[in-house]
PDB file of N, CA and C in Angstrom:
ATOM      1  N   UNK A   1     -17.485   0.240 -23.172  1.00  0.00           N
ATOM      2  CA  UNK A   1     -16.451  -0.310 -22.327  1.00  0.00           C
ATOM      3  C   UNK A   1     -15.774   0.820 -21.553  1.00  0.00           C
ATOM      4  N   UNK A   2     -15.350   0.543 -20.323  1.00  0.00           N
ATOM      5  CA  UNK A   2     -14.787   1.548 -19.184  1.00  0.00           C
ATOM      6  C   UNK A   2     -13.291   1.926 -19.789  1.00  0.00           C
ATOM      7  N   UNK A   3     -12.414   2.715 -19.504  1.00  0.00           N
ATOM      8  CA  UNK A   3     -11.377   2.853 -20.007  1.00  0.00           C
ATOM      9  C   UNK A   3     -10.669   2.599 -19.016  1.00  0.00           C
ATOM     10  N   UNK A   4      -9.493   2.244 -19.461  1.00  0.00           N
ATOM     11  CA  UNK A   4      -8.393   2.294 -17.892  1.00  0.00           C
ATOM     12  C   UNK A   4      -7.204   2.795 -18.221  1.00  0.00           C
ATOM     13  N   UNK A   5      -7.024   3.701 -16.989  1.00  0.00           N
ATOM     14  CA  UNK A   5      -6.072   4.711 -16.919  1.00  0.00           C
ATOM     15  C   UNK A   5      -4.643   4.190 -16.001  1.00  0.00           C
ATOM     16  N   UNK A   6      -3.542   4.640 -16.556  1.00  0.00           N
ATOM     17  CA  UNK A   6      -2.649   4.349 -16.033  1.00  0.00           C
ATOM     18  C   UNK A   6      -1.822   5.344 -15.965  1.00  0.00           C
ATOM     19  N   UNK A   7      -1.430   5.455 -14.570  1.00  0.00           N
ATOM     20  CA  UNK A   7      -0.689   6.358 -14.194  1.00  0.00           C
ATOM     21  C   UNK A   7       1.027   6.028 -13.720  1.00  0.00           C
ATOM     22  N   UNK A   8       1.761   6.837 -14.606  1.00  0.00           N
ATOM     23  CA  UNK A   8       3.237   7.004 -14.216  1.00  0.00           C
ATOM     24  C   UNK A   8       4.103   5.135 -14.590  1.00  0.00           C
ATOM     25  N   UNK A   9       4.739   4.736 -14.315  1.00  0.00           N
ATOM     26  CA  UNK A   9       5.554   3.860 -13.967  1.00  0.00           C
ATOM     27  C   UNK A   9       6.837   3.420 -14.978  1.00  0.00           C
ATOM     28  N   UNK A  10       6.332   2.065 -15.872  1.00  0.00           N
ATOM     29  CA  UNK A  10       7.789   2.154 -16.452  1.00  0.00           C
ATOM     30  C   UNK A  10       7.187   1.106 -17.321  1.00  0.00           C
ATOM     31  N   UNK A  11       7.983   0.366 -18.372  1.00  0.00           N
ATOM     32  CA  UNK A  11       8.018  -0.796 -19.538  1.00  0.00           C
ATOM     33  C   UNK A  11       7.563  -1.986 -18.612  1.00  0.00           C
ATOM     34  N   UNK A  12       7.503  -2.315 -17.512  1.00  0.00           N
ATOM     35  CA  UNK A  12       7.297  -3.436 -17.032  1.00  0.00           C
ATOM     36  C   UNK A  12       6.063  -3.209 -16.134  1.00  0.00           C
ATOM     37  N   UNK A  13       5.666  -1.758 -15.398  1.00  0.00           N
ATOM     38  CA  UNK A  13       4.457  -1.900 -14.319  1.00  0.00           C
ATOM     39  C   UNK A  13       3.653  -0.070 -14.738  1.00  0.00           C
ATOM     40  N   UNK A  14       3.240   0.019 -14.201  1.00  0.00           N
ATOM     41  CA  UNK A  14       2.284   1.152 -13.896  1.00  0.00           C
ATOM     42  C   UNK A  14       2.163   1.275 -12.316  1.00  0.00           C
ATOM     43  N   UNK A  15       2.521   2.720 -12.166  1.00  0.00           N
ATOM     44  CA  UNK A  15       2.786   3.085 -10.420  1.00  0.00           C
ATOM     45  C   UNK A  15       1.291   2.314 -10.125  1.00  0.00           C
ATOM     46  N   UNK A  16      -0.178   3.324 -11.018  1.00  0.00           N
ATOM     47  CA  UNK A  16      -1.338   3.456 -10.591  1.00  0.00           C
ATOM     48  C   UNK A  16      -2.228   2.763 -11.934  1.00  0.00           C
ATOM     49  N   UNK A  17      -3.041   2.059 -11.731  1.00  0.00           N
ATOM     50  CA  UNK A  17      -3.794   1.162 -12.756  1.00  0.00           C
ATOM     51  C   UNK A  17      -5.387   1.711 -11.968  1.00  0.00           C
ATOM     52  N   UNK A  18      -6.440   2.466 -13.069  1.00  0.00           N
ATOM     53  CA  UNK A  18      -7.349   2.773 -12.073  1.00  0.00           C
ATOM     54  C   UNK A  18      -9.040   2.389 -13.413  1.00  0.00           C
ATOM     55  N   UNK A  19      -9.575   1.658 -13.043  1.00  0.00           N
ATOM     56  CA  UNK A  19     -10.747   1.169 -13.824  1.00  0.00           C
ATOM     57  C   UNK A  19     -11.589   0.875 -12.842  1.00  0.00           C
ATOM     58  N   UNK A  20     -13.381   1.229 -13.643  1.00  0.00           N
ATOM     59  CA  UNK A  20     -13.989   1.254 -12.755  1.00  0.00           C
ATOM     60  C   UNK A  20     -14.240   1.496 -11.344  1.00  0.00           C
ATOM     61  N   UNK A  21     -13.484   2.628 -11.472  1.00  0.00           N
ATOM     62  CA  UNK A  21     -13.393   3.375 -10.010  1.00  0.00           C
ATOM     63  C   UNK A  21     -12.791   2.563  -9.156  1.00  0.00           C
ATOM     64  N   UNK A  22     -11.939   1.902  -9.086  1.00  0.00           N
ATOM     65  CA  UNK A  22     -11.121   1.392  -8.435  1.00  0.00           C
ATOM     66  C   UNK A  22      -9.748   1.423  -8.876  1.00  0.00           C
ATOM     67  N   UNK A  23      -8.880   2.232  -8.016  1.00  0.00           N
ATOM     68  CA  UNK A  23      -7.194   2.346  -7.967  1.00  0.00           C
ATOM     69  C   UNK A  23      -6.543   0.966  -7.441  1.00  0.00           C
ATOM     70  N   UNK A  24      -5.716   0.244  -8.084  1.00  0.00           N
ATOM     71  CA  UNK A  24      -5.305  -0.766  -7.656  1.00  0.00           C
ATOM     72  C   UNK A  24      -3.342   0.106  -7.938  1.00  0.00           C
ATOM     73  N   UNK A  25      -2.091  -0.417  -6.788  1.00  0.00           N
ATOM     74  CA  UNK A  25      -0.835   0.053  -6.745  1.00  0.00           C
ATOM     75  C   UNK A  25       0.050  -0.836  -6.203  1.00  0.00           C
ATOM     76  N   UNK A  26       0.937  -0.815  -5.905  1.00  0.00           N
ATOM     77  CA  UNK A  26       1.640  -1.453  -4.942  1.00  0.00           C
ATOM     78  C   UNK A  26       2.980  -0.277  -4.290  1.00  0.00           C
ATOM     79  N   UNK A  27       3.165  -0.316  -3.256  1.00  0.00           N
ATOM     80  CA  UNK A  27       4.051   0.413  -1.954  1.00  0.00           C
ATOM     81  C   UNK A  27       5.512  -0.042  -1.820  1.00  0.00           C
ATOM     82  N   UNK A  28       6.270   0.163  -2.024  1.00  0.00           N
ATOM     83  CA  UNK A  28       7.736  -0.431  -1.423  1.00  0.00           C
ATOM     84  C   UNK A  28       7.642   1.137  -0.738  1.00  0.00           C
ATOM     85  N   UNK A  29       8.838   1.216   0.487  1.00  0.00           N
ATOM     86  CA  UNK A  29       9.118   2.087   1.239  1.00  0.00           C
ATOM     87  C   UNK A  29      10.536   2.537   0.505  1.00  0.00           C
ATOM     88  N   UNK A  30      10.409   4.031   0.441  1.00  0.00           N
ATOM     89  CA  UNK A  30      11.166   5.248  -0.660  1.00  0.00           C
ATOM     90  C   UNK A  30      12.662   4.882   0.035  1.00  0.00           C
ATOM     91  N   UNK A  31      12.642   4.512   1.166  1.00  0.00           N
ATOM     92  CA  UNK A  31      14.327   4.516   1.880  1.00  0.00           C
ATOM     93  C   UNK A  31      13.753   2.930   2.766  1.00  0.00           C
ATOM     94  N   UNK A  32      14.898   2.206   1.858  1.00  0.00           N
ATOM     95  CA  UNK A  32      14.862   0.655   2.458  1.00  0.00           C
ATOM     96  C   UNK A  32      16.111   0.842   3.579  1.00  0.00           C
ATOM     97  N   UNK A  33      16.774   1.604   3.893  1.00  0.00           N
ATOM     98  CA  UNK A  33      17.679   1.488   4.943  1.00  0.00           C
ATOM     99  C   UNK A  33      17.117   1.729   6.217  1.00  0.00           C
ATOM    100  N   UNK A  34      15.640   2.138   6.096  1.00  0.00           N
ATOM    101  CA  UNK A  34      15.148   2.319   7.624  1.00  0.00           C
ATOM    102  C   UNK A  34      14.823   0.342   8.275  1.00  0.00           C
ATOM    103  N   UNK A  35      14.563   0.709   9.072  1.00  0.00           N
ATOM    104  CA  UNK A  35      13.972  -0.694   9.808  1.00  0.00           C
ATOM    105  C   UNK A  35      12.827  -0.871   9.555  1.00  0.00           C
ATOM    106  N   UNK A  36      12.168  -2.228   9.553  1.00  0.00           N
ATOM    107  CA  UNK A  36      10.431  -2.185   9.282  1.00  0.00           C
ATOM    108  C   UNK A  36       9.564  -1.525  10.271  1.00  0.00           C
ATOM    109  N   UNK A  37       9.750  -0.706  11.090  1.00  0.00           N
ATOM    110  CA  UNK A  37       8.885   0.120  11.753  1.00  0.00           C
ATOM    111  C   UNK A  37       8.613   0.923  10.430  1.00  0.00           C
ATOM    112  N   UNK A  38      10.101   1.649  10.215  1.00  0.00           N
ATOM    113  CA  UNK A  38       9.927   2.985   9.392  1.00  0.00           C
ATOM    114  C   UNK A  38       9.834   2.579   8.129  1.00  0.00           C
ATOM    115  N   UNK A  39      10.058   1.222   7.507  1.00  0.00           N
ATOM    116  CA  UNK A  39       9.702   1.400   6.433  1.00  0.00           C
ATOM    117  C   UNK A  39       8.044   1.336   6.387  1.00  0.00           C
ATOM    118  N   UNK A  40       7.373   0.530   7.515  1.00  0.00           N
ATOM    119  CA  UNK A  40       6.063   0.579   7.479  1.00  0.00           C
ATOM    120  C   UNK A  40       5.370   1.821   7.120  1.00  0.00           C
ATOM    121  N   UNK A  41       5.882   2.879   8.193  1.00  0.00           N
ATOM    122  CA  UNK A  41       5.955   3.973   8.134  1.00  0.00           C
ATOM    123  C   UNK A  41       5.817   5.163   6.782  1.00  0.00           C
ATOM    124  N   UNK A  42       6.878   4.653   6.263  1.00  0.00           N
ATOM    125  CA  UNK A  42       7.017   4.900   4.892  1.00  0.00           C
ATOM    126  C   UNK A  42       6.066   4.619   3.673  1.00  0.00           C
ATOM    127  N   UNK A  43       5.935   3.108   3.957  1.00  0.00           N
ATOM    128  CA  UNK A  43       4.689   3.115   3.077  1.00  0.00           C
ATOM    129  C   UNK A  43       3.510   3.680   2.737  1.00  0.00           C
ATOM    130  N   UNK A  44       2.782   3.836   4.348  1.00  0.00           N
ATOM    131  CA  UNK A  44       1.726   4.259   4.974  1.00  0.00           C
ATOM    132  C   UNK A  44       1.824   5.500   4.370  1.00  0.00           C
ATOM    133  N   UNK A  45       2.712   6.715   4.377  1.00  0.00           N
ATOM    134  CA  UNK A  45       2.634   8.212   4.045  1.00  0.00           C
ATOM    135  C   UNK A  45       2.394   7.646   3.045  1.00  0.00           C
ATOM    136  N   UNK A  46       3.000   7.120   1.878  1.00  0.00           N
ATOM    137  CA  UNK A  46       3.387   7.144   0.502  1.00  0.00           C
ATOM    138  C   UNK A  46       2.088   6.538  -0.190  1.00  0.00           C
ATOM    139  N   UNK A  47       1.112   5.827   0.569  1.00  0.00           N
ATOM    140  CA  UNK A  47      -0.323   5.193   0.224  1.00  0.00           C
ATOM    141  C   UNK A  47      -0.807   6.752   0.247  1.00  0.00           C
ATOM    142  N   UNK A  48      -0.843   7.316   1.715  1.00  0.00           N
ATOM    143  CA  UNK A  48      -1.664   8.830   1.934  1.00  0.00           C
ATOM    144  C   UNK A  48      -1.580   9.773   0.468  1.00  0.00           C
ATOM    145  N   UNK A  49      -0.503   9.822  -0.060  1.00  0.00           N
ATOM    146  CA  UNK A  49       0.415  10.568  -0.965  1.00  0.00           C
ATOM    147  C   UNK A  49      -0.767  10.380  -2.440  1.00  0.00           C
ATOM    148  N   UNK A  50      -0.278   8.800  -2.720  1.00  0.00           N
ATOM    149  CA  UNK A  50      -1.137   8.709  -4.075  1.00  0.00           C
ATOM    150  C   UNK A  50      -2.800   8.288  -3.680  1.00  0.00           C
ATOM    151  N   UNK A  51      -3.305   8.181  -2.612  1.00  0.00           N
ATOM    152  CA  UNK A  51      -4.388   8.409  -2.594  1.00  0.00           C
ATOM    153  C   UNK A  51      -5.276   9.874  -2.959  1.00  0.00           C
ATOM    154  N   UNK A  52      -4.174  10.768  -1.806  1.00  0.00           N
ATOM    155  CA  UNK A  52      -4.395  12.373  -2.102  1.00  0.00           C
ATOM    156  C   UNK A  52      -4.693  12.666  -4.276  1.00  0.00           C
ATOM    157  N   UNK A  53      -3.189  11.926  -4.906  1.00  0.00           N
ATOM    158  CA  UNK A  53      -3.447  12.722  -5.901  1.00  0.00           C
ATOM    159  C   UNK A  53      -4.509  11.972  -6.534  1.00  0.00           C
ATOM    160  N   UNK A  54      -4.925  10.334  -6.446  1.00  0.00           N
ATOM    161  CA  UNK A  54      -5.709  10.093  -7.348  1.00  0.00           C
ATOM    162  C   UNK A  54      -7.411  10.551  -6.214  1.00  0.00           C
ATOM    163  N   UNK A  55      -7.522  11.465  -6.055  1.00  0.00           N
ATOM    164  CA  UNK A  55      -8.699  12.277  -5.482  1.00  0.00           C
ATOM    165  C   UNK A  55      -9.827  10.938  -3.865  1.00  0.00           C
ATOM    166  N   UNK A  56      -8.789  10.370  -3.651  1.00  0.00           N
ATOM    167  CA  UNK A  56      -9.298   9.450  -2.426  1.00  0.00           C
ATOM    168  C   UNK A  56      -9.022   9.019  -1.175  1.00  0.00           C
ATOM    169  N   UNK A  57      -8.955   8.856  -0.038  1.00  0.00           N
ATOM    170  CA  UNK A  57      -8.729   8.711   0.977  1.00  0.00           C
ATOM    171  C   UNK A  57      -8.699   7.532   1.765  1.00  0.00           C
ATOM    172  N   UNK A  58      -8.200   7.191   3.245  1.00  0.00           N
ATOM    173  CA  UNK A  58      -8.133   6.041   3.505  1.00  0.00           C
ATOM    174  C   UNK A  58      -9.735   5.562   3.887  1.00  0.00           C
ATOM    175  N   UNK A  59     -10.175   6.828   3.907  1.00  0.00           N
ATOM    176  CA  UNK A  59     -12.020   5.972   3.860  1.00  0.00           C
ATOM    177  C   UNK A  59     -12.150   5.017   2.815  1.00  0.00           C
ATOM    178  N   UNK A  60     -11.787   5.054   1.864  1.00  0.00           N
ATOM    179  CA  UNK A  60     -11.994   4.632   0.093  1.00  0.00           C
ATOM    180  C   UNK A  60     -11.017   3.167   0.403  1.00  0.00           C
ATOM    181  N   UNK A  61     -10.317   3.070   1.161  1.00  0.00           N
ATOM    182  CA  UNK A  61      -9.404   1.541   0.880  1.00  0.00           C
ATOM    183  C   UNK A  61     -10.134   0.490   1.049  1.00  0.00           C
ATOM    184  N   UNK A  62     -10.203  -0.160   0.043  1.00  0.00           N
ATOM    185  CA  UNK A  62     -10.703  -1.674   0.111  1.00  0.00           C
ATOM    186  C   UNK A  62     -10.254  -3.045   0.123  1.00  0.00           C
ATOM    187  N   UNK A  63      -8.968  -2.609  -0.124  1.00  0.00           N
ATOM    188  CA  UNK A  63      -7.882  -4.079   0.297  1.00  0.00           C
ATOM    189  C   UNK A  63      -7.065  -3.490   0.592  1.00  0.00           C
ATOM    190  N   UNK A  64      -6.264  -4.283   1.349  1.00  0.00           N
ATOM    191  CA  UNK A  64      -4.625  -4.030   1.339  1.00  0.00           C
ATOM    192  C   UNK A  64      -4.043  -5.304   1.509  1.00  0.00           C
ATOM    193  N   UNK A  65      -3.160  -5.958   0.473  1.00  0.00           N
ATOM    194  CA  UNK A  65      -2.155  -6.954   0.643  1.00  0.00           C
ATOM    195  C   UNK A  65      -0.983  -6.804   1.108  1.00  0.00           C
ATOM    196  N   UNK A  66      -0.485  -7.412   2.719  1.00  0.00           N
ATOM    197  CA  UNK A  66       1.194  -6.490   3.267  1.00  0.00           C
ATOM    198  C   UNK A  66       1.778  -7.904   3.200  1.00  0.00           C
ATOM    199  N   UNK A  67       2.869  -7.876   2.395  1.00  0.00           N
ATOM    200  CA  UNK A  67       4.247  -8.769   2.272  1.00  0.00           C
ATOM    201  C   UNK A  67       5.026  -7.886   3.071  1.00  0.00           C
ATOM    202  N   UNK A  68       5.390  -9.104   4.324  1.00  0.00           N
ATOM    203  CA  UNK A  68       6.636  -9.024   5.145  1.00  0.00           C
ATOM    204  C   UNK A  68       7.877  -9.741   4.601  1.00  0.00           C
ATOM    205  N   UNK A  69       8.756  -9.422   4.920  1.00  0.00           N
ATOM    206  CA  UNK A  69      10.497 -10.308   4.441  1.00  0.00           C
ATOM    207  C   UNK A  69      10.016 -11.365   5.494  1.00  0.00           C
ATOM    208  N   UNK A  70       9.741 -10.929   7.124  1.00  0.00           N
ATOM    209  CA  UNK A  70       9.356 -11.910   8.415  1.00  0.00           C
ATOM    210  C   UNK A  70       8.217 -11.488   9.216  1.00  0.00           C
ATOM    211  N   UNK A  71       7.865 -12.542   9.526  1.00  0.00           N
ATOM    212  CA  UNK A  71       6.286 -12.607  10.356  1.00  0.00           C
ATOM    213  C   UNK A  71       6.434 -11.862  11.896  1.00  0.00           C
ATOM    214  N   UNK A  72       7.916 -12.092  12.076  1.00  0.00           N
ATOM    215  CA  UNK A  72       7.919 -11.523  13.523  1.00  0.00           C
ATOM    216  C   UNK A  72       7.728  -9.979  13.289  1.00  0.00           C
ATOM    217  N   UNK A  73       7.583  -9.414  12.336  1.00  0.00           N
ATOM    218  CA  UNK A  73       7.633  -7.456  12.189  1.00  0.00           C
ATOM    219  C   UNK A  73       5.825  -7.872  12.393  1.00  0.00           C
ATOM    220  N   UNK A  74       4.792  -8.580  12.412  1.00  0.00           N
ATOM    221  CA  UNK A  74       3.505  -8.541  12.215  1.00  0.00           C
ATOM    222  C   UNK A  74       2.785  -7.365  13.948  1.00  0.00           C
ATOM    223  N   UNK A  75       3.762  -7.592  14.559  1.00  0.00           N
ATOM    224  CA  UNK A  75       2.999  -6.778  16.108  1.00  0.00           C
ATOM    225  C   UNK A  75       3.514  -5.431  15.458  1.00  0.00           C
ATOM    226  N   UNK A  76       4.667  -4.887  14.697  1.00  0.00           N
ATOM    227  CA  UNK A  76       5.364  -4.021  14.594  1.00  0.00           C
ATOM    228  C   UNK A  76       4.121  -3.025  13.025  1.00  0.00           C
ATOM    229  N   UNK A  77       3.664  -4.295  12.438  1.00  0.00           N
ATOM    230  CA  UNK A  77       2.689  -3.875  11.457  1.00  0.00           C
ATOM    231  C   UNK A  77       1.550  -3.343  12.033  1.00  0.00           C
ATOM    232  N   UNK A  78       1.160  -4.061  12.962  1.00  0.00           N
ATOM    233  CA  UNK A  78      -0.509  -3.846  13.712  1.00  0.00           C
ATOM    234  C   UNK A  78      -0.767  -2.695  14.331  1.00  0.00           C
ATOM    235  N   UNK A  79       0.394  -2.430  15.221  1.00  0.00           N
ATOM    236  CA  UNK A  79       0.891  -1.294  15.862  1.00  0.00           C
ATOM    237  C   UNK A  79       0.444   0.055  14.965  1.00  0.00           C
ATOM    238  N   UNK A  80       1.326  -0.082  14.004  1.00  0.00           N
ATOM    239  CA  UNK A  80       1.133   1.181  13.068  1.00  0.00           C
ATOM    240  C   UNK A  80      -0.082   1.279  12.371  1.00  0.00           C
ATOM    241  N   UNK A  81      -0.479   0.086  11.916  1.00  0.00           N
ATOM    242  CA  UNK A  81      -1.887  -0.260  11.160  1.00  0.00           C
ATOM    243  C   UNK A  81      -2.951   0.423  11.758  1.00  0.00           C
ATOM    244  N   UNK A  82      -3.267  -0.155  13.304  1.00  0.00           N
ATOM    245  CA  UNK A  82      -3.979   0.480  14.058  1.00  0.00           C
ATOM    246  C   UNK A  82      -4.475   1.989  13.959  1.00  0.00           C
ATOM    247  N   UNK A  83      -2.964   2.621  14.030  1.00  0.00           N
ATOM    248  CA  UNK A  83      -2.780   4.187  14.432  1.00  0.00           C
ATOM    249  C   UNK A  83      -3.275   4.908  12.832  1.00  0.00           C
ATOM    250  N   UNK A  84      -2.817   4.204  12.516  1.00  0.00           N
ATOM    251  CA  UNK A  84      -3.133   4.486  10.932  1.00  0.00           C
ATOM    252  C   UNK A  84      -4.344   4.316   9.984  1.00  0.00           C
ATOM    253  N   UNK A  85      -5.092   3.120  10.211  1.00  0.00           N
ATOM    254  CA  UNK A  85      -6.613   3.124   9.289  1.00  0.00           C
ATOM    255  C   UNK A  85      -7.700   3.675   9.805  1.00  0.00           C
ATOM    256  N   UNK A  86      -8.578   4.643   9.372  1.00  0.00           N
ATOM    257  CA  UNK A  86      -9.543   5.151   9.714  1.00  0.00           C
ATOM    258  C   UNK A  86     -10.344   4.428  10.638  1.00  0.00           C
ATOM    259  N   UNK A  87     -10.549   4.696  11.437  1.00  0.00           N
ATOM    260  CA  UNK A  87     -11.775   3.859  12.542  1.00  0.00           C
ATOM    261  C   UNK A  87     -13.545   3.515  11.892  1.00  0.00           C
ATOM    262  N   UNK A  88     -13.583   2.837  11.808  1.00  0.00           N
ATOM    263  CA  UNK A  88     -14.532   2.002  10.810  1.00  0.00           C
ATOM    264  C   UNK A  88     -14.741   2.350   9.494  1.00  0.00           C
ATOM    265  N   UNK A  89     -13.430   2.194   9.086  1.00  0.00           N
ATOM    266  CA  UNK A  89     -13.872   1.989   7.183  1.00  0.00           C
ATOM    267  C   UNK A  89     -12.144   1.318   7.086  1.00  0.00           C
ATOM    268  N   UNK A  90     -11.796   0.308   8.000  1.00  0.00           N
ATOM    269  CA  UNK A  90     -10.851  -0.529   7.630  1.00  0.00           C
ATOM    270  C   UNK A  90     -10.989  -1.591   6.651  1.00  0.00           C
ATOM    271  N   UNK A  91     -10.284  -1.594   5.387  1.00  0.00           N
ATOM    272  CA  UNK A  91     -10.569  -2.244   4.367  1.00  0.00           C
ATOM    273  C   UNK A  91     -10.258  -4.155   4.811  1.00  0.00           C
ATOM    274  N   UNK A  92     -10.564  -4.974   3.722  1.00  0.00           N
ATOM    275  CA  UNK A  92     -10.207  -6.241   4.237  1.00  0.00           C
ATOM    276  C   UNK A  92      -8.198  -6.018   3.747  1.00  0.00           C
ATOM    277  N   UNK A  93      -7.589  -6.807   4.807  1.00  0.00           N
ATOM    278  CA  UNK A  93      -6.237  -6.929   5.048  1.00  0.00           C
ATOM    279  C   UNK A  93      -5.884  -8.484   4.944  1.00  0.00           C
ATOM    280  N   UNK A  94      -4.815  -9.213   4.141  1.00  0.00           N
ATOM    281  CA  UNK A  94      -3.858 -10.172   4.151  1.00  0.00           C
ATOM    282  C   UNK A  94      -2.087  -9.629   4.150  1.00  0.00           C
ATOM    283  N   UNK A  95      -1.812 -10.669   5.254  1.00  0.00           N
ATOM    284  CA  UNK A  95      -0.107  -9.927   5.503  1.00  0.00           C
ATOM    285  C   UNK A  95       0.259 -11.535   5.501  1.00  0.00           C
ATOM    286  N   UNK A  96       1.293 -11.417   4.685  1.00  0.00           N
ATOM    287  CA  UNK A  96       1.836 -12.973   4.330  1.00  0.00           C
ATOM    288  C   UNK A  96       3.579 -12.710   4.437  1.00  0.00           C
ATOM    289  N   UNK A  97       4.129 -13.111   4.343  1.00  0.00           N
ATOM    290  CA  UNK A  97       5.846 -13.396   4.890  1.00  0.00           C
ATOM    291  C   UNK A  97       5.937 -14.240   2.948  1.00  0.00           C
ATOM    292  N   UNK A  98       7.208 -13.611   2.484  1.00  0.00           N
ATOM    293  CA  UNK A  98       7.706 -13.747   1.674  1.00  0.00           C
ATOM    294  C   UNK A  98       8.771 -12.982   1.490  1.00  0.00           C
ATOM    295  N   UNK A  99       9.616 -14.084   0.428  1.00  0.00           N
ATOM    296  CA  UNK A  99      11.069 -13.326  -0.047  1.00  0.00           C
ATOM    297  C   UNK A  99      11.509 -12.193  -0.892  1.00  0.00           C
ATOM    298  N   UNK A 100      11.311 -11.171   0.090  1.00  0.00           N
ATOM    299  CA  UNK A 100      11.361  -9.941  -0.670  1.00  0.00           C
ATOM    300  C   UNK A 100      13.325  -9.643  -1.226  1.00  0.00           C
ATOM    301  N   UNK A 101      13.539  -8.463  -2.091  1.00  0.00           N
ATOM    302  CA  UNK A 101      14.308  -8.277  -2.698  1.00  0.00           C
ATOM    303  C   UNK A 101      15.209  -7.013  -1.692  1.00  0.00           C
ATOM    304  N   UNK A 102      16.753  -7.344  -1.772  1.00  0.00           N
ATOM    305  CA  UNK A 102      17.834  -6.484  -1.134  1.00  0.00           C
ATOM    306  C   UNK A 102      17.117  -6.141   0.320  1.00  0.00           C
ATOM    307  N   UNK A 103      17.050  -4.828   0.720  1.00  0.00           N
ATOM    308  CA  UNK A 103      16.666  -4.473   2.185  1.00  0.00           C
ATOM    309  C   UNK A 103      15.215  -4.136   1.831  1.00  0.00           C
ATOM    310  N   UNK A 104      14.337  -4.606   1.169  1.00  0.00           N
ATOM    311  CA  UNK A 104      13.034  -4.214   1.710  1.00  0.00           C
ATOM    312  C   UNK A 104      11.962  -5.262   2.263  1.00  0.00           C
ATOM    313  N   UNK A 105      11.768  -5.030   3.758  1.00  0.00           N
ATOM    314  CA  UNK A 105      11.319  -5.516   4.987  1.00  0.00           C
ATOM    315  C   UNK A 105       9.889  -5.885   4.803  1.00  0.00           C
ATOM    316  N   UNK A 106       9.330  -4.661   3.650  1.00  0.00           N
ATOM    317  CA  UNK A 106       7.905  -4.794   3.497  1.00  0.00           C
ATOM    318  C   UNK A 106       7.346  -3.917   1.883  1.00  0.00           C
ATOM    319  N   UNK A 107       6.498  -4.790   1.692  1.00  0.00           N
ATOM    320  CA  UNK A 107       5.702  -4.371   0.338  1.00  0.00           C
ATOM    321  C   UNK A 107       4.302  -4.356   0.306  1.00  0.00           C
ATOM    322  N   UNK A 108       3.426  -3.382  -0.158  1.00  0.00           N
ATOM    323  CA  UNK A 108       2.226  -3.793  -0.019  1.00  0.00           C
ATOM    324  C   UNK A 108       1.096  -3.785  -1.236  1.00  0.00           C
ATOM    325  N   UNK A 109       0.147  -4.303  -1.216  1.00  0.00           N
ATOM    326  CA  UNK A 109      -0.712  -3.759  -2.623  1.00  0.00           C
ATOM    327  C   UNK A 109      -1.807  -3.586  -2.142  1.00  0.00           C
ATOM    328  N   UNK A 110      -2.303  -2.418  -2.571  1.00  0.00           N
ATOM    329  CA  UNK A 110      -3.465  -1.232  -2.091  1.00  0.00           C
ATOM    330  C   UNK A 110      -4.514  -1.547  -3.516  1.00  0.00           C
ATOM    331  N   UNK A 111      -5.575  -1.229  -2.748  1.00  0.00           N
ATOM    332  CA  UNK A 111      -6.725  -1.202  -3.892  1.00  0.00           C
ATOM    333  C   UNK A 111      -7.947  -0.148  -3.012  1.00  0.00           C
ATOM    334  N   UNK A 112      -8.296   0.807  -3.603  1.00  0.00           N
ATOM    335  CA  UNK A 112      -8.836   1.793  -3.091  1.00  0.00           C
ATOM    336  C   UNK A 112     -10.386   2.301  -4.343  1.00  0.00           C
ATOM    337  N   UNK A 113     -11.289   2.744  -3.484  1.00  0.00           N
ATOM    338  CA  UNK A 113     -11.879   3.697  -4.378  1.00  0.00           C
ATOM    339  C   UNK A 113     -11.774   4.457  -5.012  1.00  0.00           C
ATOM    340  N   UNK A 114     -11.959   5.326  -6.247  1.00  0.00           N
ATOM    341  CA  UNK A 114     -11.791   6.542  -6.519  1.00  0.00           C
ATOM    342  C   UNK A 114     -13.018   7.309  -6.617  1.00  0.00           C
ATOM    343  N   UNK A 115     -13.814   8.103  -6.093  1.00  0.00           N
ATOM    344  CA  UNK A 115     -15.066   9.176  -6.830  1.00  0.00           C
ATOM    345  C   UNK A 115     -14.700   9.892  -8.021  1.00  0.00           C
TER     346      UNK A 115
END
């Protein structure tokens, strides 16, 4: 049987859950007082961040689930999305509108390769 490793978090989650070579996480943005540009923004580094340490890149992403607070930030997502996923190794993407918690605009859950 494969082992699964868990990295960092707390009594209720794990930052990083990684089996069978696949990193599965989820993103809130480090400063919810920005606007959803920057928290997008935010996320996006902070995916770069624990991809770097668990040894993988945005070549390696194979999902990404983005919860908006509102659907109207979705041109404001694409925008950055665009600028941001590697040019052909864009993983499959769902962005759904739900009731997120205090000021955060956006949440996401990443699932990536690891080598």
């Amino acid at each position: 049987m494969t082992s699964i490793k868990r990295l960092g978090g707390a009594q209720r989650w794990a930052d990083v859950v990684i089996h069978n070579g696949v990193a599965r996480w989820v993103e809130v943005a480090a400063d919810m007082s920005a606007d959803v540009s920057g928290q997008i923004q935010h996320v996006f580094r902070q995916i770069d961040e624990t991809l770097s340490e668990i040894g993988s890149n945005r070549d390696q992403l194979l999902e990404v689930v983005v919860y908006l607070a509102s659907l109207d930030s979705v041109s404001a997502l694409n925008s950055a999305w665009d600028a941001w996923v590697s040019p052909g190794h864009a993983p499959i993407r769902a962005c759904v509108q739900v009731g997120l918690q205090g000021n955060c605009l956006v949440e996401m859950i990443v699932v990536a390769a690891v080598e």
